[in-house]
C-alpha atoms as a PDB file:
ATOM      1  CA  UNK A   1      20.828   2.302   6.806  1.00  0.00           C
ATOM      2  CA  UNK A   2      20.725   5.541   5.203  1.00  0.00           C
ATOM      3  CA  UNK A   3      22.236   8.771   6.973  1.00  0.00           C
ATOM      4  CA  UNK A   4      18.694  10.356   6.206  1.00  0.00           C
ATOM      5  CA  UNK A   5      16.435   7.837   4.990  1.00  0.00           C
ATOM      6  CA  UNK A   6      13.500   8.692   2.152  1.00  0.00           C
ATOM      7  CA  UNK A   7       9.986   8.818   2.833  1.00  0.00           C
ATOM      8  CA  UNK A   8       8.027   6.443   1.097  1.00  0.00           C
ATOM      9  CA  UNK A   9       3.973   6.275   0.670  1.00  0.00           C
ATOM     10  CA  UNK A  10       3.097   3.176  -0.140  1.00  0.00           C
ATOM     11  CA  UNK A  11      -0.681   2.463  -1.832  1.00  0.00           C
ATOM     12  CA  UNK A  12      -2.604  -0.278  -2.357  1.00  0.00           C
ATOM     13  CA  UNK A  13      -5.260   0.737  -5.022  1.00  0.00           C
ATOM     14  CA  UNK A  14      -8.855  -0.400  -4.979  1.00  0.00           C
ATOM     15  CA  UNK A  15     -12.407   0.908  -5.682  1.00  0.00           C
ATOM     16  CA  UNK A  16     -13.561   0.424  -2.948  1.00  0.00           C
ATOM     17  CA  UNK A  17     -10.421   0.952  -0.191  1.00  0.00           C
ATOM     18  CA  UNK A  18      -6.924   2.487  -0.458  1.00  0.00           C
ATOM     19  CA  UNK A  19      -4.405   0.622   1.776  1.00  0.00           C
ATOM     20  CA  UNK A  20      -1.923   3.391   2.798  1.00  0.00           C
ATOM     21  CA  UNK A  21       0.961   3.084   4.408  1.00  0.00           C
ATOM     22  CA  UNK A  22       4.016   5.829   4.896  1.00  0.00           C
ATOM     23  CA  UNK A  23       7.655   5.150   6.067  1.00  0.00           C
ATOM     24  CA  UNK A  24      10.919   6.915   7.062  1.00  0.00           C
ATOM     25  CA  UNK A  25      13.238   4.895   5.880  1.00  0.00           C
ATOM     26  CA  UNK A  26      12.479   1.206   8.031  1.00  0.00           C
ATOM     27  CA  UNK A  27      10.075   3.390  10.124  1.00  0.00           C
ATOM     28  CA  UNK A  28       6.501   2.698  10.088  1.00  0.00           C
ATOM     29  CA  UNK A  29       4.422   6.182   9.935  1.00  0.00           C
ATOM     30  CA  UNK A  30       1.165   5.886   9.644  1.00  0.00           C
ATOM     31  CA  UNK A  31      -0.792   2.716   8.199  1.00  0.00           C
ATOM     32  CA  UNK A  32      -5.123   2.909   7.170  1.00  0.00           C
ATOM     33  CA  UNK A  33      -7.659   1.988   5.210  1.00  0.00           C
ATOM     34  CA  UNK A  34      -9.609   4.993   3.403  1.00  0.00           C
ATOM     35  CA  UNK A  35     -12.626   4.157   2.078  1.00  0.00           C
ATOM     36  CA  UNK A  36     -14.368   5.207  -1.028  1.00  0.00           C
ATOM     37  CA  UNK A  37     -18.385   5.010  -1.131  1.00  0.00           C
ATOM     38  CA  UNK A  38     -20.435   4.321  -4.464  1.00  0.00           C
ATOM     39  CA  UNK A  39     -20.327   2.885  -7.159  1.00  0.00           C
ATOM     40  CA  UNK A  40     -16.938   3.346  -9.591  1.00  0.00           C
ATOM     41  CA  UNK A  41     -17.351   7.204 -11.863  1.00  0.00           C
ATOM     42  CA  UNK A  42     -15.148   9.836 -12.836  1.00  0.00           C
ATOM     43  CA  UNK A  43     -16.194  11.485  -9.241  1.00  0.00           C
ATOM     44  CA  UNK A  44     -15.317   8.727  -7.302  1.00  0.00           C
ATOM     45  CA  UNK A  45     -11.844   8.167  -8.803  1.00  0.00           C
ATOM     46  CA  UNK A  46     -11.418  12.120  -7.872  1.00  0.00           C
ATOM     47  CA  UNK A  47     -11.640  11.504  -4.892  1.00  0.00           C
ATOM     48  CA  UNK A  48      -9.505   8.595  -4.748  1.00  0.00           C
ATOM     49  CA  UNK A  49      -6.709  10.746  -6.254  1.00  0.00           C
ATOM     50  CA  UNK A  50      -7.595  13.486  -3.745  1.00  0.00           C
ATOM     51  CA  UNK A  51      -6.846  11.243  -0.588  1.00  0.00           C
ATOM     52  CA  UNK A  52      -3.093  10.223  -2.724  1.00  0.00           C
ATOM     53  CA  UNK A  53      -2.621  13.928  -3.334  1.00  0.00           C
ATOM     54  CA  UNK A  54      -3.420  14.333   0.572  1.00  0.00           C
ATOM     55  CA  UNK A  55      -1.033  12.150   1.053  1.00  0.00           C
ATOM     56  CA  UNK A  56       1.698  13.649  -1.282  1.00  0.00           C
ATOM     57  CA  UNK A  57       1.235  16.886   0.481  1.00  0.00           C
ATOM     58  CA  UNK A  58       1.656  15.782   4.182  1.00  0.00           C
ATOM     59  CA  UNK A  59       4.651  13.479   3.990  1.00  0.00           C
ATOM     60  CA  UNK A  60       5.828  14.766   0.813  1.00  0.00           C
ATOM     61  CA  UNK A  61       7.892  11.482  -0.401  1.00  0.00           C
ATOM     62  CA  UNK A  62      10.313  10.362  -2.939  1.00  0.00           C
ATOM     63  CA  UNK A  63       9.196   7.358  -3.272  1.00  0.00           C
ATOM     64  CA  UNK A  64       6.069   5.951  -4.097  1.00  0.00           C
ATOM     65  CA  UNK A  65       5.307   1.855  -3.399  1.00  0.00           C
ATOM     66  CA  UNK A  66       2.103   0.839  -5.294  1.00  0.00           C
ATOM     67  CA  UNK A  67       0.847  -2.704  -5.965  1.00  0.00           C
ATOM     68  CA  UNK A  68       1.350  -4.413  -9.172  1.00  0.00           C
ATOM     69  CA  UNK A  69      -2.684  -5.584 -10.205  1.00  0.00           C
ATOM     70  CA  UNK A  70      -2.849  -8.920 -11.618  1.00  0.00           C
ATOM     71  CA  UNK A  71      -4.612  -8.151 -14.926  1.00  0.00           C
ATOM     72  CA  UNK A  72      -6.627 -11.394 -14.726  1.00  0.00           C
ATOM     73  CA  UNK A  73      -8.421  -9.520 -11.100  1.00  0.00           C
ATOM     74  CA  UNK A  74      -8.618  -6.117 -11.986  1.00  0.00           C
ATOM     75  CA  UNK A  75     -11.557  -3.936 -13.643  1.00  0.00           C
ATOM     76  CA  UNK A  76     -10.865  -1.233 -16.254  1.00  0.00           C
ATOM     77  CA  UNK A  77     -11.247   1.620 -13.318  1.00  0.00           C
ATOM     78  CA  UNK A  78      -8.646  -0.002 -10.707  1.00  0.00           C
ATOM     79  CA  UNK A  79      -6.197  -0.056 -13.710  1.00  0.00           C
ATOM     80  CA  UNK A  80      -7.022   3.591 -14.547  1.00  0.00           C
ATOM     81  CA  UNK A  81      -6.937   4.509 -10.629  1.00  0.00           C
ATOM     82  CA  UNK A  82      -3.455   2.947 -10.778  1.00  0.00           C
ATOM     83  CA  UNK A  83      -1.949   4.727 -14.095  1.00  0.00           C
ATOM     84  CA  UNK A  84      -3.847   7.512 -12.906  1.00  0.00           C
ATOM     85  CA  UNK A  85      -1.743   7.081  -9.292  1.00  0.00           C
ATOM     86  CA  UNK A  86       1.581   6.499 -10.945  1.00  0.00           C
ATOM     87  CA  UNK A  87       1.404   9.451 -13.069  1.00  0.00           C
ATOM     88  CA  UNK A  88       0.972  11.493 -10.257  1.00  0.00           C
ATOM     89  CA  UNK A  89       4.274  10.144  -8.572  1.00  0.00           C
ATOM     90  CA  UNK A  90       5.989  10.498 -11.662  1.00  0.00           C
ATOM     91  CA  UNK A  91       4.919  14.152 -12.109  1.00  0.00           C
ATOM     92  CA  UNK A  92       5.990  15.110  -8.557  1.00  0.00           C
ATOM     93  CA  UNK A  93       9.587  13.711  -9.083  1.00  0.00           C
ATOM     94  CA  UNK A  94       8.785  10.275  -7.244  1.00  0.00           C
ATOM     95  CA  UNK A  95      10.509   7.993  -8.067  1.00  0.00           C
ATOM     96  CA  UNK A  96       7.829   4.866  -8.486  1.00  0.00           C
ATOM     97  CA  UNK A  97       8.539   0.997  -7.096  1.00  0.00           C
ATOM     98  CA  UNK A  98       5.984  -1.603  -8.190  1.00  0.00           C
ATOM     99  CA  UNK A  99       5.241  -5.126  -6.149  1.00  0.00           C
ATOM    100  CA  UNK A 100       3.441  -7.699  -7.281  1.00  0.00           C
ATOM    101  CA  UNK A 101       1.436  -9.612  -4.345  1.00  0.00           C
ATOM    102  CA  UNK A 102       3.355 -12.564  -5.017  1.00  0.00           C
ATOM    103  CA  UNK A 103       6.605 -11.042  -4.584  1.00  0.00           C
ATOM    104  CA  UNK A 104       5.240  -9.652  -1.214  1.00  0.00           C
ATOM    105  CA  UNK A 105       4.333 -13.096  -0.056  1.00  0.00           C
ATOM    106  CA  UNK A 106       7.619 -14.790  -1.250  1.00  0.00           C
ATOM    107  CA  UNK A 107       9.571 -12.128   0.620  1.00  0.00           C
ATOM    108  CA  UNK A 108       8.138 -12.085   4.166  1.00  0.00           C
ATOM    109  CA  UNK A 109       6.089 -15.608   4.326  1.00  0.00           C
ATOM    110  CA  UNK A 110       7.866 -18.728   5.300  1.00  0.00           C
ATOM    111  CA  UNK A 111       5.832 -21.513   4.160  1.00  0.00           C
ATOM    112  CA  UNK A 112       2.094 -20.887   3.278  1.00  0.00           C
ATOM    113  CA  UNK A 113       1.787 -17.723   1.216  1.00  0.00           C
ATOM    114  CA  UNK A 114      -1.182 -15.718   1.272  1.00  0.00           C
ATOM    115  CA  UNK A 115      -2.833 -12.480   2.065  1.00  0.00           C
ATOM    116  CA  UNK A 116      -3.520 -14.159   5.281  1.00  0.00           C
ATOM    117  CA  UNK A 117       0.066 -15.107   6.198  1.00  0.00           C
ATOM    118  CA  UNK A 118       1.212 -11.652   4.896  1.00  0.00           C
ATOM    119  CA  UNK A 119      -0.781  -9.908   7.695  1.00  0.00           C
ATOM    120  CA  UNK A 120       0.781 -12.147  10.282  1.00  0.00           C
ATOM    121  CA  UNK A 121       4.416 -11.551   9.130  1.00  0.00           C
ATOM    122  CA  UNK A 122       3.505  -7.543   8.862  1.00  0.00           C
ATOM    123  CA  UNK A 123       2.188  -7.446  12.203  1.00  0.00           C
ATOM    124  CA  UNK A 124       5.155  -9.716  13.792  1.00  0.00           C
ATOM    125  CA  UNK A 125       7.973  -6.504  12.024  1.00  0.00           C
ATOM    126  CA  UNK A 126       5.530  -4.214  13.028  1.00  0.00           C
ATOM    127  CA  UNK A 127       3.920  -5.041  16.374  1.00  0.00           C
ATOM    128  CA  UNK A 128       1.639  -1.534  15.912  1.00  0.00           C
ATOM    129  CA  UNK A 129      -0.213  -3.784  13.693  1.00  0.00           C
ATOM    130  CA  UNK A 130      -1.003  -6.228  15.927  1.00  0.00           C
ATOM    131  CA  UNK A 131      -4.629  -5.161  17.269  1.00  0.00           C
ATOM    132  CA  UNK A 132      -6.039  -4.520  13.309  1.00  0.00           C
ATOM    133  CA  UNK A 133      -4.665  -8.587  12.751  1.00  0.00           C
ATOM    134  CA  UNK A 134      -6.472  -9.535  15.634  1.00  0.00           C
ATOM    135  CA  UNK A 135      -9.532  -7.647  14.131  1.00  0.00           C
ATOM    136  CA  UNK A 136      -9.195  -9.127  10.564  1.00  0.00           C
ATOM    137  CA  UNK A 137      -8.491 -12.465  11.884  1.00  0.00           C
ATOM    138  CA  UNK A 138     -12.184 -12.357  13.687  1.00  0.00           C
ATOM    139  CA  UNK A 139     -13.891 -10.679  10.176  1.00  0.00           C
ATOM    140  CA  UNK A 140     -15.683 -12.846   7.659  1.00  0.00           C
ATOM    141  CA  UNK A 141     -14.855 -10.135   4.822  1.00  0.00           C
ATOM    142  CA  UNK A 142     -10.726  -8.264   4.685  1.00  0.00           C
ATOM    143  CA  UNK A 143     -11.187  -5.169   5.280  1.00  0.00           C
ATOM    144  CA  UNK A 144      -7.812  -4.259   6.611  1.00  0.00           C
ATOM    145  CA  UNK A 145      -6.227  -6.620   4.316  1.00  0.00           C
ATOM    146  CA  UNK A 146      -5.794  -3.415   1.778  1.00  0.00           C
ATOM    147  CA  UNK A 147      -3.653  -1.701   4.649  1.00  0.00           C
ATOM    148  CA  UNK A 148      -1.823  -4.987   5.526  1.00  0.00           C
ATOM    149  CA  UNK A 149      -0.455  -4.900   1.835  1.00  0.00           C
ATOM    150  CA  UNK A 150       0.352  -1.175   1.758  1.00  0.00           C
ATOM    151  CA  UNK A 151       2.418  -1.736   4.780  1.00  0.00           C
ATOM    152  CA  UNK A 152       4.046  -4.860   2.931  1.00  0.00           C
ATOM    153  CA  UNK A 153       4.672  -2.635  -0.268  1.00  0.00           C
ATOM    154  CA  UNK A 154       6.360   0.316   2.220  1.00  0.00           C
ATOM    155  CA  UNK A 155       8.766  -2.149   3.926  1.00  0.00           C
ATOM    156  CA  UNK A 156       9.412  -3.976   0.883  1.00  0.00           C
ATOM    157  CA  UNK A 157      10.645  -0.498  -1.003  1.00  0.00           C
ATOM    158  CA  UNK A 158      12.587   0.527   2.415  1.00  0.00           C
ATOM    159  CA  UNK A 159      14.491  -2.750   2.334  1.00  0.00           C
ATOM    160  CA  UNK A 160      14.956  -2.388  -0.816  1.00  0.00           C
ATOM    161  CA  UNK A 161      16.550   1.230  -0.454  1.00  0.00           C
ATOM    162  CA  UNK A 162      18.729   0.046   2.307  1.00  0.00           C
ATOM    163  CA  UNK A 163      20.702  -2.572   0.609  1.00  0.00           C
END
């Protein structure tokens, strides 16, 4: 482990919900879902950038963990949140790691990989987590799903970082 380990936000971009997630080092933060009302504009995407810059200016970290969107399920204004998002980073001297969900699954499911499983491994490293599974398990729709992926992203970076 690091002598003093970096801070790390990690984001999972949507219209709709930003997954957030923020480490020290291995340590789990803080972990939630913000939502974002309406439909997708140029003042909704604002305000999306406003929560990251929140974010930026409480924890202030070095590294930023953001999803990497699978162009064949993303719109035009997720993929302009994101570049919008990593520019950000980049501008504030973060340095800027990017995860496929994939690579998420194949790194802390066993057998069956999905967003599903990926909760339940996130929640059995970080037992916080537990009552939000037990929540999404009993949903019809994810909702927390966003956060569960954000918190995959963060621990993903800090294990990264530590080796």
């Amino acid at each position: 482990m690091l002598p003093n380990p970096p801070t790390i936000l990690a984001i999972n971009p949507g219209t709709r919900y930003l997954g957030l997630a923020v480490f020290d080092g291995n340590e789990l933060l803080e972990w939630r879902i913000k939502v974002i009302k309406g439909r997708w504009s140029t003042k909704k995407s604002k305000k999306a950038l406003a929560i990251f810059d929140a974010a930026i200016d409480r924890y202030r970290p070095r590294h930023l963990a953001v999803k990497e969107l699978n162009p064949a399920r993303s719109s035009s204004g997720l993929n302009s949140l994101a570049t919008q998002i990593k520019k950000l980073a980049l501008a504030d001297s973060m340095t800027v790691h990017q995860y496929p969900l994939k690579v998420l699954e194949a790194s802390f499911c066993e057998e069956k990989r999905n967003k599903r499983t990926l909760a339940e491994a996130i929640a059995a490293n970080y037992p916080e987590l537990y009552c939000e599974l037990q929540i999404e398990k009993s949903r019809k729709n994810p909702y927390h799903m966003r956060m569960f992926e954000a918190v995959a992203l963060g621990a993903m970076c800090a294990n990264e970082l530590d080796e």
